[in-house]
C-alpha atoms as a PDB file:
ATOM      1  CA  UNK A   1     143.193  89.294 104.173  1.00  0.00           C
ATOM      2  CA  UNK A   2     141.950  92.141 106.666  1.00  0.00           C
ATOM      3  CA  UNK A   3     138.589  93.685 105.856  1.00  0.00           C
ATOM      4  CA  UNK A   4     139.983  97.555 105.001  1.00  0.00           C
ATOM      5  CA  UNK A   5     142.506  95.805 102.283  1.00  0.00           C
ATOM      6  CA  UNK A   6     139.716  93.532 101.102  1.00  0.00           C
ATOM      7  CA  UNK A   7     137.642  96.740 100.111  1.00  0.00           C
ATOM      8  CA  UNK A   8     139.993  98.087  98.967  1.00  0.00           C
ATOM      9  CA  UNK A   9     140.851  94.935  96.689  1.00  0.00           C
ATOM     10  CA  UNK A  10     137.591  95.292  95.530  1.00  0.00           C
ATOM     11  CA  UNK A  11     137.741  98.920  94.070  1.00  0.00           C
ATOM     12  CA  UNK A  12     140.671  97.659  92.296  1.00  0.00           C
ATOM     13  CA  UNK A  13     139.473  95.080  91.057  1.00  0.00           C
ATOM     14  CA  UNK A  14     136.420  96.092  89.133  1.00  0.00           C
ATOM     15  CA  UNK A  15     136.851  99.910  88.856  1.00  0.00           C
ATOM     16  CA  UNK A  16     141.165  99.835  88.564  1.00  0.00           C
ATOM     17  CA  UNK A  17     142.253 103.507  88.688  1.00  0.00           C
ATOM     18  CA  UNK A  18     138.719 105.217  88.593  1.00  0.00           C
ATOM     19  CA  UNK A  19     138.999 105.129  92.708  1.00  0.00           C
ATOM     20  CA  UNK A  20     140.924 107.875  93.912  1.00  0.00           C
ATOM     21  CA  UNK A  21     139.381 107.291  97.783  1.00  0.00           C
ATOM     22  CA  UNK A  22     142.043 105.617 100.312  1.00  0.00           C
ATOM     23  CA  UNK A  23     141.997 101.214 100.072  1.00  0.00           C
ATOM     24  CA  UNK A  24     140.437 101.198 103.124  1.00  0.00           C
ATOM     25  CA  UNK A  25     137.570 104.475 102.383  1.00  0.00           C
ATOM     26  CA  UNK A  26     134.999 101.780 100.551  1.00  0.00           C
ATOM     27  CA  UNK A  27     131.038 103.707 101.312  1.00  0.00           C
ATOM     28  CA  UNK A  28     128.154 102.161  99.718  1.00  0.00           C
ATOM     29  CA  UNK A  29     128.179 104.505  97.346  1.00  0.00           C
ATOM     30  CA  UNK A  30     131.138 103.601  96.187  1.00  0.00           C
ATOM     31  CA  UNK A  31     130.164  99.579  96.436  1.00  0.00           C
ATOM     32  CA  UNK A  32     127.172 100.481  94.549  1.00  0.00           C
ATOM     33  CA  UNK A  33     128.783 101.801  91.729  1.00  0.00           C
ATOM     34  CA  UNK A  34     131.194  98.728  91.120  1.00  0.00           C
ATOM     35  CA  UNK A  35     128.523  96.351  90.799  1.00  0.00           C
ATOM     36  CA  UNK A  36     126.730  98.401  88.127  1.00  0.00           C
ATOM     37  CA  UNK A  37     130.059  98.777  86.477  1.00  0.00           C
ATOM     38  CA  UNK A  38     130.597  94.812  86.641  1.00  0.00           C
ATOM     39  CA  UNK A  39     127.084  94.284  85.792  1.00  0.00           C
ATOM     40  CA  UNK A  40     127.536  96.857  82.955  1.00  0.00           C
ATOM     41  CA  UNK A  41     131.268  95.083  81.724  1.00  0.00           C
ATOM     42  CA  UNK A  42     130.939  91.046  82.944  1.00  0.00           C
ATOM     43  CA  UNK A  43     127.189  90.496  82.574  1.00  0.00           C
ATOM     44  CA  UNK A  44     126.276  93.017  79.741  1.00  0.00           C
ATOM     45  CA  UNK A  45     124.878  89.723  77.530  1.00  0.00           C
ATOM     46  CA  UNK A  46     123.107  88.710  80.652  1.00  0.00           C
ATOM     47  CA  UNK A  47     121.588  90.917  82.809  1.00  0.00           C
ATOM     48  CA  UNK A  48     120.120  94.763  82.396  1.00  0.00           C
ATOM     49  CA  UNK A  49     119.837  97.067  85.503  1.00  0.00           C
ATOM     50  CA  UNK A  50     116.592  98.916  84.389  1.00  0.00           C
ATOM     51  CA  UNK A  51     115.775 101.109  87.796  1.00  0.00           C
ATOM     52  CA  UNK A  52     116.299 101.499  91.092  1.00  0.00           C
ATOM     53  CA  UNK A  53     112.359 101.482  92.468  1.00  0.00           C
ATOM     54  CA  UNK A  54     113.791 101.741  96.435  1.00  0.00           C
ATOM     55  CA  UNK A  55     117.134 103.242  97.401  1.00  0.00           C
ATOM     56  CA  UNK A  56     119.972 100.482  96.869  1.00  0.00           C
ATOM     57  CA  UNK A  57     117.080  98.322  95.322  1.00  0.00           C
ATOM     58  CA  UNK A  58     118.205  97.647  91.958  1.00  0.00           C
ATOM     59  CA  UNK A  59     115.976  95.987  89.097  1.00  0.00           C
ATOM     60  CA  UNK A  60     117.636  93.764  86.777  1.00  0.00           C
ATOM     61  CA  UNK A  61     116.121  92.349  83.350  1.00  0.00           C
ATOM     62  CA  UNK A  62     117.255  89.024  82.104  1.00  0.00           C
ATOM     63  CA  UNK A  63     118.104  88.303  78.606  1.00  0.00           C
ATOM     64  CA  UNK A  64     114.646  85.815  79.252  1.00  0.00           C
ATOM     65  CA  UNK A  65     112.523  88.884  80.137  1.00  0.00           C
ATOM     66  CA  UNK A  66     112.302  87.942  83.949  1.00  0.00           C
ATOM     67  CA  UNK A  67     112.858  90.927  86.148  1.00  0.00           C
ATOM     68  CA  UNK A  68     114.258  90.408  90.019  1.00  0.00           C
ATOM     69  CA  UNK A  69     115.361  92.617  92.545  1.00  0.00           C
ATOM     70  CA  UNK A  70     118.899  92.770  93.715  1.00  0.00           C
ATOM     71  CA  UNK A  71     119.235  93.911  97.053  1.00  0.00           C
ATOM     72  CA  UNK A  72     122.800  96.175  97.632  1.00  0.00           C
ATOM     73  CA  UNK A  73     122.514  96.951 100.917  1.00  0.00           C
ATOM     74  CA  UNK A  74     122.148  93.201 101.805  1.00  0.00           C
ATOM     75  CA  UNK A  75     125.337  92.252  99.617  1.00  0.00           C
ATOM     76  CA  UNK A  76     127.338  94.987 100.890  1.00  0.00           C
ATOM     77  CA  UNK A  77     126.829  94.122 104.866  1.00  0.00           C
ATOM     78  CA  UNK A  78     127.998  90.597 103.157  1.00  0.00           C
ATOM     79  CA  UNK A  79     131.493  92.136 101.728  1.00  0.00           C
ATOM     80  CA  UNK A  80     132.453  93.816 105.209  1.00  0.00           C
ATOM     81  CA  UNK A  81     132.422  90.230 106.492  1.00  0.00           C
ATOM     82  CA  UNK A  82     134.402  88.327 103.751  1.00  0.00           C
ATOM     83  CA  UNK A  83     137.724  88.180 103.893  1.00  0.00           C
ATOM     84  CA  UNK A  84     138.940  86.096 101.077  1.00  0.00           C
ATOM     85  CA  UNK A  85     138.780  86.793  97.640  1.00  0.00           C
ATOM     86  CA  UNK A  86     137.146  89.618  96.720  1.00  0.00           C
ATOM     87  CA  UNK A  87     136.560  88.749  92.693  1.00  0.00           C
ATOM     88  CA  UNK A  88     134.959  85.245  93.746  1.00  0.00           C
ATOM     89  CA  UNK A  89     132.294  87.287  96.160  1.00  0.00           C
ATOM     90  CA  UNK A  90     131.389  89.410  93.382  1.00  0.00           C
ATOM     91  CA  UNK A  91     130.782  86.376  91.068  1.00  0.00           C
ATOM     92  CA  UNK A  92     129.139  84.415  93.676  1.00  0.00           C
ATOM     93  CA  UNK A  93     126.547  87.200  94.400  1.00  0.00           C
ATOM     94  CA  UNK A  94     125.759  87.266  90.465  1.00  0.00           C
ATOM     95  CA  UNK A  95     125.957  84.491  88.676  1.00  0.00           C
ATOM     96  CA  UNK A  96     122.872  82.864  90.968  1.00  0.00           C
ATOM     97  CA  UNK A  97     121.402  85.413  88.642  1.00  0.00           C
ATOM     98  CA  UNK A  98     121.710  84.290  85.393  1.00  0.00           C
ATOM     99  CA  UNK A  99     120.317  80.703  86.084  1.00  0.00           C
ATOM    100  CA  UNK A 100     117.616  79.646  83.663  1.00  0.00           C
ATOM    101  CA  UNK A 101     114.129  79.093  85.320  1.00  0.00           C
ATOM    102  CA  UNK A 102     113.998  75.481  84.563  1.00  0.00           C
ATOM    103  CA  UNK A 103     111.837  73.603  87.010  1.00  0.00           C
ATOM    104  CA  UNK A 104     114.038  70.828  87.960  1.00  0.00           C
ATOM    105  CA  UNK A 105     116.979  73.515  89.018  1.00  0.00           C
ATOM    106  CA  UNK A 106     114.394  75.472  90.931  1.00  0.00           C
ATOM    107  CA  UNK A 107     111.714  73.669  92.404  1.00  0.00           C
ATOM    108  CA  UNK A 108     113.464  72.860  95.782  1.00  0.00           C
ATOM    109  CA  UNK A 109     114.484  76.330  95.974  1.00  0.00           C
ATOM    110  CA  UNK A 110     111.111  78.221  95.807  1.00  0.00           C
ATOM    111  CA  UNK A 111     110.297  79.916  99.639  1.00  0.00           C
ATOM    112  CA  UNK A 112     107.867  82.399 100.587  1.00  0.00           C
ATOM    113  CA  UNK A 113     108.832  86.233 101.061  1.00  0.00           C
ATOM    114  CA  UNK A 114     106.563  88.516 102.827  1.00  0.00           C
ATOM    115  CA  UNK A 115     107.094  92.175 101.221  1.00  0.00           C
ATOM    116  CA  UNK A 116     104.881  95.199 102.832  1.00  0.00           C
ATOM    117  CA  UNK A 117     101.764  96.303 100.751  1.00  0.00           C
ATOM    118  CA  UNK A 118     103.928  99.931  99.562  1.00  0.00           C
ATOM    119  CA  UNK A 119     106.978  97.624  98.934  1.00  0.00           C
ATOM    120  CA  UNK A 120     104.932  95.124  96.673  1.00  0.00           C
ATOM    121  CA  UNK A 121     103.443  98.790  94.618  1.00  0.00           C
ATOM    122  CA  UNK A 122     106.536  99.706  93.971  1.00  0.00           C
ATOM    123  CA  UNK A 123     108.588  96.712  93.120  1.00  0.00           C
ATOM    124  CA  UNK A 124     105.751  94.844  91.180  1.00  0.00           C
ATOM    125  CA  UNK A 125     102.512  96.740  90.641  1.00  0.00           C
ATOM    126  CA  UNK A 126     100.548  95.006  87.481  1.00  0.00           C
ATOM    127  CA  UNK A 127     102.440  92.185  87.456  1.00  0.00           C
ATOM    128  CA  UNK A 128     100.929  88.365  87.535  1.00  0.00           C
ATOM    129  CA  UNK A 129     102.642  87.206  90.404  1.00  0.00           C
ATOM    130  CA  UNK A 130     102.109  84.630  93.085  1.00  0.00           C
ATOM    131  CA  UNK A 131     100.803  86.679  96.109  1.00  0.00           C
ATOM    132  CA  UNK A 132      98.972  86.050  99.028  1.00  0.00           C
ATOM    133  CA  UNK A 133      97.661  88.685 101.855  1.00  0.00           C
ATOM    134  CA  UNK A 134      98.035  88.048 105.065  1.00  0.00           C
ATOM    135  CA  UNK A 135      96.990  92.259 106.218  1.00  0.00           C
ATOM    136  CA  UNK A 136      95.649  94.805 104.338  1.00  0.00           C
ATOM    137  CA  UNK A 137      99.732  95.747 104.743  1.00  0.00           C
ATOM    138  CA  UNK A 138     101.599  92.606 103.980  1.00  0.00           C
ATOM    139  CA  UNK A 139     101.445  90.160 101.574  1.00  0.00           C
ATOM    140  CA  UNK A 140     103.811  86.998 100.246  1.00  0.00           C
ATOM    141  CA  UNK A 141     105.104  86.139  97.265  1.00  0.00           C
ATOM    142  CA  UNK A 142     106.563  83.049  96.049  1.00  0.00           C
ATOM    143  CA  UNK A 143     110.318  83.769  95.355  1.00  0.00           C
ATOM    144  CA  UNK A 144     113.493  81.539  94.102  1.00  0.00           C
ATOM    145  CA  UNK A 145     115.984  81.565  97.587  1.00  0.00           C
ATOM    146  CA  UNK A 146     119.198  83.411  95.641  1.00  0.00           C
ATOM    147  CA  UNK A 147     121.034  85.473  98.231  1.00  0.00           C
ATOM    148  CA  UNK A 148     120.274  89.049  98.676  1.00  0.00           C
ATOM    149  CA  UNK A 149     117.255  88.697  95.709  1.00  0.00           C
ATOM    150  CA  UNK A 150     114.024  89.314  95.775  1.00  0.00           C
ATOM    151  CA  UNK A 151     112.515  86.962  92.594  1.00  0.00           C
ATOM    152  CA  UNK A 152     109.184  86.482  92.687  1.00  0.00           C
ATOM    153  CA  UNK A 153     107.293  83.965  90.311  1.00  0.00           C
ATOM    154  CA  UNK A 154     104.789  84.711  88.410  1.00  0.00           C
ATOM    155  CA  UNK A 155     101.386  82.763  87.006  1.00  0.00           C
ATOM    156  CA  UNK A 156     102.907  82.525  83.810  1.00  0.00           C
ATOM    157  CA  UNK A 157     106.517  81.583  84.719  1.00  0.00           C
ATOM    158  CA  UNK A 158     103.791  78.300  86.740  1.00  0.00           C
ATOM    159  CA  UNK A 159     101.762  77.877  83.678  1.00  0.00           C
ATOM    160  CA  UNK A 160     105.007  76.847  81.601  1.00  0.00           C
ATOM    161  CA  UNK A 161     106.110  74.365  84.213  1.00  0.00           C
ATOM    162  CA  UNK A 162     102.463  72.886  84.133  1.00  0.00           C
ATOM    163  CA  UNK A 163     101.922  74.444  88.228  1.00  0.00           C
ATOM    164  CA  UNK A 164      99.102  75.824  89.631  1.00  0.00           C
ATOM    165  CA  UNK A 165      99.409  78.719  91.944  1.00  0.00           C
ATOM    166  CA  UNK A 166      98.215  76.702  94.677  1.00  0.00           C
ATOM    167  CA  UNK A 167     100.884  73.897  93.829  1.00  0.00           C
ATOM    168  CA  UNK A 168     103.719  76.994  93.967  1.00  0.00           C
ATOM    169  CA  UNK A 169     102.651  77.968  97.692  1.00  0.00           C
ATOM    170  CA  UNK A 170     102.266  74.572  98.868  1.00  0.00           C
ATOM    171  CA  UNK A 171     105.996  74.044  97.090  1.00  0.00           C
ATOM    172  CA  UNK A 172     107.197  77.028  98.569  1.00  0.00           C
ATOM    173  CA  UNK A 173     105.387  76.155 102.428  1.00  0.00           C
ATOM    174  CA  UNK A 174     107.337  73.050 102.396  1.00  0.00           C
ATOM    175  CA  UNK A 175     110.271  73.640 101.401  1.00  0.00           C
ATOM    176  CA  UNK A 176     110.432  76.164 104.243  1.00  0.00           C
ATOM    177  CA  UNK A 177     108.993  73.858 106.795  1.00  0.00           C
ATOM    178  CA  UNK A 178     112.017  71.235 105.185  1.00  0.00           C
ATOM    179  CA  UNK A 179     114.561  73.952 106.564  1.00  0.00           C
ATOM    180  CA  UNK A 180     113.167  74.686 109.935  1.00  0.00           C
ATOM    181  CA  UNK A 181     114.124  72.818 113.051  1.00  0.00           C
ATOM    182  CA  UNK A 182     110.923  72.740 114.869  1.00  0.00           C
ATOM    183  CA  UNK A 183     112.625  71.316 118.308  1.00  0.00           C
ATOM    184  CA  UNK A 184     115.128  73.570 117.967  1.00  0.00           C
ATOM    185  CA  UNK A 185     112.982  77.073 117.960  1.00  0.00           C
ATOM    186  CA  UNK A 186     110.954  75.168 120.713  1.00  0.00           C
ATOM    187  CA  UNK A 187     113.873  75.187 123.069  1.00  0.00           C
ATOM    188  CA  UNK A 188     114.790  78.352 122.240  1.00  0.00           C
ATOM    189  CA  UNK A 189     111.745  80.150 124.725  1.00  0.00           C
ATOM    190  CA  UNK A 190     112.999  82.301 127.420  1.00  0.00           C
ATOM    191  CA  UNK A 191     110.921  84.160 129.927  1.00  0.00           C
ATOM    192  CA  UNK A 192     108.018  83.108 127.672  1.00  0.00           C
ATOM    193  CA  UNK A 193     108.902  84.706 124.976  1.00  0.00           C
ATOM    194  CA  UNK A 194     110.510  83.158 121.523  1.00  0.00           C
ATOM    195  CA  UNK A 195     112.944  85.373 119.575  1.00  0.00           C
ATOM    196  CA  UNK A 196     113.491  83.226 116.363  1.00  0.00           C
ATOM    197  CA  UNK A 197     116.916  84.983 114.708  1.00  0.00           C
ATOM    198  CA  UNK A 198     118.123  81.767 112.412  1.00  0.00           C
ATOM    199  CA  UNK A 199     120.713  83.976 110.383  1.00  0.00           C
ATOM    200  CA  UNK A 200     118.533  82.590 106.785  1.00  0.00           C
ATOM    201  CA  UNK A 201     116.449  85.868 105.942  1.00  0.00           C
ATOM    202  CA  UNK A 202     113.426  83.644 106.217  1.00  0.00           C
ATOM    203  CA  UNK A 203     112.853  84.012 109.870  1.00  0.00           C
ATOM    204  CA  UNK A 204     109.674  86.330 109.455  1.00  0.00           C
ATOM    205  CA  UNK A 205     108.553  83.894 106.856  1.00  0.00           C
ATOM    206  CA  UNK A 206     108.146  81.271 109.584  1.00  0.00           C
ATOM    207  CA  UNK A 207     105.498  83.167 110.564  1.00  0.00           C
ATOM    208  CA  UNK A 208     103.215  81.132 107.953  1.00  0.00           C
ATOM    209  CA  UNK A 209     104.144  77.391 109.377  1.00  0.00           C
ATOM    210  CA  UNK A 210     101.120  76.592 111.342  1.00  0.00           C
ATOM    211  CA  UNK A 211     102.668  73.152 112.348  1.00  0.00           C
ATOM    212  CA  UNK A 212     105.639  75.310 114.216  1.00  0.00           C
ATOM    213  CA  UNK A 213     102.980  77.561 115.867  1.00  0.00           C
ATOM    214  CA  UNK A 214     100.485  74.443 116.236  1.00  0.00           C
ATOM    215  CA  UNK A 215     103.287  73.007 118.417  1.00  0.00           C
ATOM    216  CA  UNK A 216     104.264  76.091 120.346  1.00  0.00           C
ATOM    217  CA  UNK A 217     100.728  76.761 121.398  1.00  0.00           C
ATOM    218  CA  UNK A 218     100.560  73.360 122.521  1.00  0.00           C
ATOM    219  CA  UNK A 219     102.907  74.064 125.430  1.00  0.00           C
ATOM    220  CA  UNK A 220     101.164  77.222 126.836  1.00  0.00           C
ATOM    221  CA  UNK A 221      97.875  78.152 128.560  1.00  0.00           C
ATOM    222  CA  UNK A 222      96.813  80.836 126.247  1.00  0.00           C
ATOM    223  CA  UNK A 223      96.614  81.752 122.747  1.00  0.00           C
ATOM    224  CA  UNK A 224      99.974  83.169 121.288  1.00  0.00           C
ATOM    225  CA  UNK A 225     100.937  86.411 119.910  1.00  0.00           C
ATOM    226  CA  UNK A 226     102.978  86.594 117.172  1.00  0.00           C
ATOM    227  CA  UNK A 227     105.186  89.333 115.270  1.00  0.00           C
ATOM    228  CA  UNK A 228     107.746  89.393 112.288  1.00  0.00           C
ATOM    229  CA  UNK A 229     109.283  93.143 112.657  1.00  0.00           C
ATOM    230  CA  UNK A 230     111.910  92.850 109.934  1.00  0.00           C
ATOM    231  CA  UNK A 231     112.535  89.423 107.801  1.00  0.00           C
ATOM    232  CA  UNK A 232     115.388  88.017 109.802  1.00  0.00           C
ATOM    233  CA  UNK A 233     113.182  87.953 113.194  1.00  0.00           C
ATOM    234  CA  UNK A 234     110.120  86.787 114.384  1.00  0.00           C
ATOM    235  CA  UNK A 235     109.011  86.987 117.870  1.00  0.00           C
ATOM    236  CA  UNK A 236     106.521  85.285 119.555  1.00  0.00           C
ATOM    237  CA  UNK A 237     105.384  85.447 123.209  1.00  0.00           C
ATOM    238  CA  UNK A 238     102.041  83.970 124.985  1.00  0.00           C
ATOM    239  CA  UNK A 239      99.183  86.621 125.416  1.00  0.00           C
ATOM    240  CA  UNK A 240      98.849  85.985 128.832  1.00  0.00           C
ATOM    241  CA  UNK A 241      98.913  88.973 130.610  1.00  0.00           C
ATOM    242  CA  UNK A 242      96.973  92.139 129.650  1.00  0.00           C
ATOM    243  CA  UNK A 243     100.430  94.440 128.837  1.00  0.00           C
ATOM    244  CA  UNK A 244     101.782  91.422 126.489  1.00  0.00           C
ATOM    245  CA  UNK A 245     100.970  93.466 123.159  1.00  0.00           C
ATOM    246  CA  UNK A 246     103.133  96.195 124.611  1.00  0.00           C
ATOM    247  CA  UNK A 247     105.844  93.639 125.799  1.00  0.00           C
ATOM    248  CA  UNK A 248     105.740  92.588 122.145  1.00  0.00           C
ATOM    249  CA  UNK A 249     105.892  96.009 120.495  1.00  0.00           C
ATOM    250  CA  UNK A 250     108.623  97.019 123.014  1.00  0.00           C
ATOM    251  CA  UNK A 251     110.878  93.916 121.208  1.00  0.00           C
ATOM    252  CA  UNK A 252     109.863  95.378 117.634  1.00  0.00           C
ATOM    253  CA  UNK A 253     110.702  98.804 118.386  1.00  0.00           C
ATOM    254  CA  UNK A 254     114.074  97.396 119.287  1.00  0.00           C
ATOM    255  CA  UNK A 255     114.204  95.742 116.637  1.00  0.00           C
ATOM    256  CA  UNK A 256     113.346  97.353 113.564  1.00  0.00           C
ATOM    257  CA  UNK A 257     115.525 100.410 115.092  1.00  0.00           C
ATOM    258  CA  UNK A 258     118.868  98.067 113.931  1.00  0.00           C
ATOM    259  CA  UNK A 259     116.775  96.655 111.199  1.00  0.00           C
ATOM    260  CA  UNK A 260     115.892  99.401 108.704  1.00  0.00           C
ATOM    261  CA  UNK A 261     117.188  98.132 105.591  1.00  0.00           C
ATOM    262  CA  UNK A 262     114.843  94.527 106.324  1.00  0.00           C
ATOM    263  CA  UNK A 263     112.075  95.794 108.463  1.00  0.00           C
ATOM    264  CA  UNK A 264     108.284  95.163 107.765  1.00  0.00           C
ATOM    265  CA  UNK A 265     105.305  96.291 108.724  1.00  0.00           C
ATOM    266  CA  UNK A 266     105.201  96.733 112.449  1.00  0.00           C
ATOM    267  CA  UNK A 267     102.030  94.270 112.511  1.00  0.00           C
ATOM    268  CA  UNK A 268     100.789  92.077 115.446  1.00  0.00           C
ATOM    269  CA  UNK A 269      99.031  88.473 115.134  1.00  0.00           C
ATOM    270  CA  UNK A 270      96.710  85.961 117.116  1.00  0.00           C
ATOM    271  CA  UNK A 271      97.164  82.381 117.087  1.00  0.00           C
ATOM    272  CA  UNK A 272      94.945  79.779 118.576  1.00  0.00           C
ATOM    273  CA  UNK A 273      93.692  77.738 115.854  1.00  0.00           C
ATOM    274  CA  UNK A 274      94.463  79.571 113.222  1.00  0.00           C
ATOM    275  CA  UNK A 275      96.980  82.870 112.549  1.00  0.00           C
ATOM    276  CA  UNK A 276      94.853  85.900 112.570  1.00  0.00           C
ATOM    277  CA  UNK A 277      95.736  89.844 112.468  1.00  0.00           C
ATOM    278  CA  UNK A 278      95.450  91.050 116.670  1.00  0.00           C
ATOM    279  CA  UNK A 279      93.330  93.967 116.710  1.00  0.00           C
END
């Protein structure tokens, strides 16, 4: 099935005759509204859309209380690529949502999510949940790894399954370090420079494996500097020469200009020993 008559499968799917655009005239907009109205007709026993606290962020309330945050723009990149059945991609992006928090389905799925200081006021301000600073502009949070979600645990969600918080970052740590090939992103250097682009939307995150940056220091003279400019890159180079901060911003500025919808603080770190802010 070509993409244009996949959209357009789509509309007709979930909204039947209320499209009156051409098959192959699907906008975001449009996207937008026919998971609400799915949400709103499939899911209504399930799952609540309550706000919308960024543009194409959308907060959804389980019939368990939890709250998450359902990413659009993320899901609709996702439909321009698929090419089979349309109904199936829309189920597929949704049921993941309805999953009950028990800790044997979830433990192996926990994975740290770095979310900018104004992004984590918005989204979650008040609430208990498992966050760590790394800046005075970017924190993590502990999240369950459900495509195009942001669902981030909180103390009391860890208290029921017996966890500390420190047992949910360690979990979390781990299970990231479980899904990163280490000789791979060493190999992967050119000109001295790493640009880590793994395609999982936890490339930034790699940011906190010290055993991964432990190992690329190893192979250089001088300390490394480091740089997650949206959450599908991070880009790391050796601070070797006194213009490699601006070598380094240079790559973020290209970045982040094809990366709006993921992008993060434009922030720059140290590592020797230990991962430090680069001032």
């Amino acid at each position: 099935m070509k993409r244009r008559f996949y959209l357009g499968a789509i509309a007709g799917l979930v909204a039947g005759e209320a499209w009156a655009k051409p098959k192959s005239a699907l906008s975001f907009g449009d996207f937008r509204q026919i998971i609400l109205s799915k949400i709103k007709r499939d899911y209504r026993n399930q799952l609540q859309v309550v706000g919308e606290p960024l543009p194409g962020w959308l907060r959804i309330r389980r019939v368990d209380g939890l709250e998450l945050i359902f990413k659009l723009p993320v899901v609709y990149q996702e439909a321009l690529k698929v090419s089979d059945d349309p109904q199936a991609f829309l189920v597929a992006q949704l049921d993941p949502l309805v999953i009950p928090l028990d800790l044997a389905s979830v433990q192996t799925r926990l994975l740290p999510r770095f979310l900018s200081q104004q992004q984590y006021q918005k989204l979650w301000s008040g609430r208990d949940l498992v966050a760590t600073s790394v800046d005075p502009d970017l924190l993590w949070t502990v999240v369950l790894d459900v495509p195009a979600t942001v669902w981030p645990l909180t103390l009391a969600q860890a208290q029921t399954w017996g966890w500390t918080k420190e047992r949910l970052v360690t979990t979390a740590l781990e299970n990231l370090q479980q899904r990163t090939d280490i000789p791979f992103l060493l190999a992967g250097e050119r000109s001295g420079i790493w640009v880590i682009h793994r395609g999982d939307s936890y490339d930034a995150e790699r940011l906190l494996l010290t055993d991964l940056l432990s190992m690329m220091r190893a192979t250089k003279t001088n300390p490394l500097l480091l740089s997650a400019p949206s959450q599908d890159w991070l880009v790391i180079l050796e601070n070797n020469s006194a213009d490699a901060p601006e070598r380094l911003r240079r790559v973020i500025a290209r970045i982040q200009a094809s990366e709006a919808d993921t992008a993060l603080p434009p922030l720059l770190f140290a590592f020797d020993r230990q991962l430090v802010p680069y001032l």
